[in-house]
Protein backbone atom coordinates (compact mmCIF):
# COMPACT_ATOMS: atom_id res chain seq x y z
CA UNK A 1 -19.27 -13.33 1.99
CA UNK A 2 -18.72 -10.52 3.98
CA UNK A 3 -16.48 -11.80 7.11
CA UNK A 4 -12.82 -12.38 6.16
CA UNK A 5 -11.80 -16.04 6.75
CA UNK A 6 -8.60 -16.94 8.47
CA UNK A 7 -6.88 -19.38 5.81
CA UNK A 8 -4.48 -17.64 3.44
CA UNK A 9 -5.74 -16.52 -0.08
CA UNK A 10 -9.05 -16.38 1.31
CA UNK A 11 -10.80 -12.53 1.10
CA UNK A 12 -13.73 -10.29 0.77
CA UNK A 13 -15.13 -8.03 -1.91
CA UNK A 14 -15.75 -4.72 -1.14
CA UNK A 15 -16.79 -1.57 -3.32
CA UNK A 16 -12.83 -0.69 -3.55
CA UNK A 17 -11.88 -3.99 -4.64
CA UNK A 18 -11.55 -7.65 -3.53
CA UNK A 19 -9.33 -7.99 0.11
CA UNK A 20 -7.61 -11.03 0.80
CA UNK A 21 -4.77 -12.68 2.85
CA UNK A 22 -1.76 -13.98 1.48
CA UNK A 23 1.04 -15.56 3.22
CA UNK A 24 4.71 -14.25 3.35
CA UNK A 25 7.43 -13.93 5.58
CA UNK A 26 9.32 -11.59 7.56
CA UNK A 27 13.35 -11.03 7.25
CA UNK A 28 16.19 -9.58 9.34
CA UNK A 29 19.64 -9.85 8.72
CA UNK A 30 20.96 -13.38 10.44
CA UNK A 31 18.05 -14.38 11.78
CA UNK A 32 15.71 -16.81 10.90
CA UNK A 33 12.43 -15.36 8.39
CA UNK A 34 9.23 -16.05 10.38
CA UNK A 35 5.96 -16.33 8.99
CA UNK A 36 3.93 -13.27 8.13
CA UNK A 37 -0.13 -12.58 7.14
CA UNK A 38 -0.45 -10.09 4.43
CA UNK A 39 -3.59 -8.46 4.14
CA UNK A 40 -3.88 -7.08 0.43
CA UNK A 41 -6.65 -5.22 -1.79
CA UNK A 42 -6.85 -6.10 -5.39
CA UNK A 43 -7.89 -4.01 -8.06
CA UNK A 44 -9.24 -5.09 -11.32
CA UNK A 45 -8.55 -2.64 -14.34
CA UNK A 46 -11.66 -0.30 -13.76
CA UNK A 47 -11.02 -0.24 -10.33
CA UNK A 48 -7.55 0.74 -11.17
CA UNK A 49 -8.74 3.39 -13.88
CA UNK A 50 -11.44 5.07 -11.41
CA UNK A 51 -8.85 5.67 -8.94
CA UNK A 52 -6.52 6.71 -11.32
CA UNK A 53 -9.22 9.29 -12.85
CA UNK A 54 -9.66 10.43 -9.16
CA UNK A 55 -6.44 10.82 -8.15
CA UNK A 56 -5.45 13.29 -11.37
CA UNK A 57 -9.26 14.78 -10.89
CA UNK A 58 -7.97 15.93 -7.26
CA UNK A 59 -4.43 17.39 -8.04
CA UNK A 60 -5.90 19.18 -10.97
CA UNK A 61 -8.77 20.71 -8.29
CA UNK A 62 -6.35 21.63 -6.10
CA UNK A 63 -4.91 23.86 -8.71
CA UNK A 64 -8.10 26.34 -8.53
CA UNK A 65 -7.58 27.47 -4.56
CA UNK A 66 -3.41 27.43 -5.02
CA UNK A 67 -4.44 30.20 -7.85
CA UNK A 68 -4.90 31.95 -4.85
CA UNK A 69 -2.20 31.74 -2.86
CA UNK A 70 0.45 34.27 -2.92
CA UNK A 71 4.11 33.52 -4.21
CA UNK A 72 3.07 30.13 -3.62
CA UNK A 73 0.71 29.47 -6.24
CA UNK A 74 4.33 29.74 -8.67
CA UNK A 75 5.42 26.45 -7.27
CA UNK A 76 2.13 24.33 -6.16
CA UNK A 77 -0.15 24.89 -9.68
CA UNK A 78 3.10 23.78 -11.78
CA UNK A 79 4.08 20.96 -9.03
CA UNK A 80 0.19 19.90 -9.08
CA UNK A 81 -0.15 20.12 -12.71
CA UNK A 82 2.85 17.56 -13.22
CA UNK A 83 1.75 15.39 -10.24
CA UNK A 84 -1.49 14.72 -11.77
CA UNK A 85 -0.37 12.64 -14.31
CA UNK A 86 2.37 11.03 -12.46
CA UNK A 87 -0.39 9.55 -9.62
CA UNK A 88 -2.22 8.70 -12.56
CA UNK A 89 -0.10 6.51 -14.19
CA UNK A 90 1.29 5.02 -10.98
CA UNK A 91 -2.33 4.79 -9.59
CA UNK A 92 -3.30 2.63 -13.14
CA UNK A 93 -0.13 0.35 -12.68
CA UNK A 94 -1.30 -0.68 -8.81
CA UNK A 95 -2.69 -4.10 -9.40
CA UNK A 96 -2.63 -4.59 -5.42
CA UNK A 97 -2.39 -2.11 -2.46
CA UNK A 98 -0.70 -3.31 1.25
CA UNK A 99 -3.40 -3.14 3.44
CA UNK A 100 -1.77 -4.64 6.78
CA UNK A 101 0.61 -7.46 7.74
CA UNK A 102 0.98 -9.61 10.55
CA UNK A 103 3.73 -11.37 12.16
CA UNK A 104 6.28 -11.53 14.66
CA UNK A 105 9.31 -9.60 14.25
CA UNK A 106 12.36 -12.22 13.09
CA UNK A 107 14.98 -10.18 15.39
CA UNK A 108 13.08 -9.47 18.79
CA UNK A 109 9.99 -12.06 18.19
CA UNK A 110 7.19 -9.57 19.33
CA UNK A 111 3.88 -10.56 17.84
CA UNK A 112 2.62 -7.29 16.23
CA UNK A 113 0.34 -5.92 13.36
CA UNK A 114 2.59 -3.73 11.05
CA UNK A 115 0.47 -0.58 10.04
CA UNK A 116 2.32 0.27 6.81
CA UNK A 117 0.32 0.37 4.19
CA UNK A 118 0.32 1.08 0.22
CA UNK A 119 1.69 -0.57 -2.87
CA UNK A 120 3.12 -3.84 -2.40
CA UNK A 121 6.83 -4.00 -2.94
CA UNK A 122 8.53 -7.29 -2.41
CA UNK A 123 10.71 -6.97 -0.57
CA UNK A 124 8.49 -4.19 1.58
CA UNK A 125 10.37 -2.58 4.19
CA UNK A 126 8.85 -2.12 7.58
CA UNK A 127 9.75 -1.61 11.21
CA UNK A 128 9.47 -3.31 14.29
CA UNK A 129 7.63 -0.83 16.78
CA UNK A 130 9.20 -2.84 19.88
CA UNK A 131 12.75 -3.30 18.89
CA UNK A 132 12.74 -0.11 16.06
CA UNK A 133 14.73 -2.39 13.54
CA UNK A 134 14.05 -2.32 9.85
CA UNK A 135 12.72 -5.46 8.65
CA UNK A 136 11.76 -6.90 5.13
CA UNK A 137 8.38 -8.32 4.19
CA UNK A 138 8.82 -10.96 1.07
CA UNK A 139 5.54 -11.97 -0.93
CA UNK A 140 5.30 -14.70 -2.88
CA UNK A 141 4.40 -12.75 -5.99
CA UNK A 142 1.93 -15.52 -7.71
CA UNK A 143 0.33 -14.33 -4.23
């Protein structure tokens, strides 16, 4: 099962976690939603927990060359020290990560692929690269 079939909810598995696509829909202010594809990675708890591991594994690295940095090394060890944990426990509460979404933009109707990616909010702001307006992605959360 390695292509990624076109019908919603369908997916692929990959070493970072199973992708699929969901449906939502894409909203501007007064104008009608239109329909959106939401391509999504999901992680399952030791996916979650190795990223998690990684992510505080890399802050706390980049603490050793900051040692080195003059005046500078006050603020980034301390800031990188504290960020560790803070990716960690956001990383291990990341069930699902915005890979892409698809859809026409509800106020200038331009087909496009929006490129933001990251944790899934609902609503997920994005923006229209033809008309520049901020729209909202909604996802049905039972996804």
């Amino acid at each position: 099962m390695n292509e990624a079939s076109s019908s919603p909810g369908a997916g692929t598995a990959t070493a970072a976690g199973a992708e699929r696509e969901i449906a939502g829909r894409l909203v501007y202010f007064q104008h009608p939603p239109t329909p959106a594809l939401v391509r999504v990675r999901l992680h399952g708890p030791a996916a979650r927990q190795r990223r998690a591991w990684q992510a505080l594994g890399v802050c706390w690295a980049l603490m050793i060359p900051a040692l080195f940095i003059p005046l500078a090394h006050f603020i980034l060890v301390p800031g990188l020290f504290l960020a560790g944990p803070i990716l960690f426990s956001l990383r291990l509460r990341m069930p699902v990560t915005l890979l892409s979404t698809r859809g026409a933009c509800p106020a200038c109707g331009a087909e496009q692929t929006f490129t933001e990616h990251g944790r899934l909010l609902s609503p997920q702001p994005l923006r229209c690269a033809s008309c520049r307006r901020q729209i909202t992605l909604e996802v049905d959360p039972a996804g």
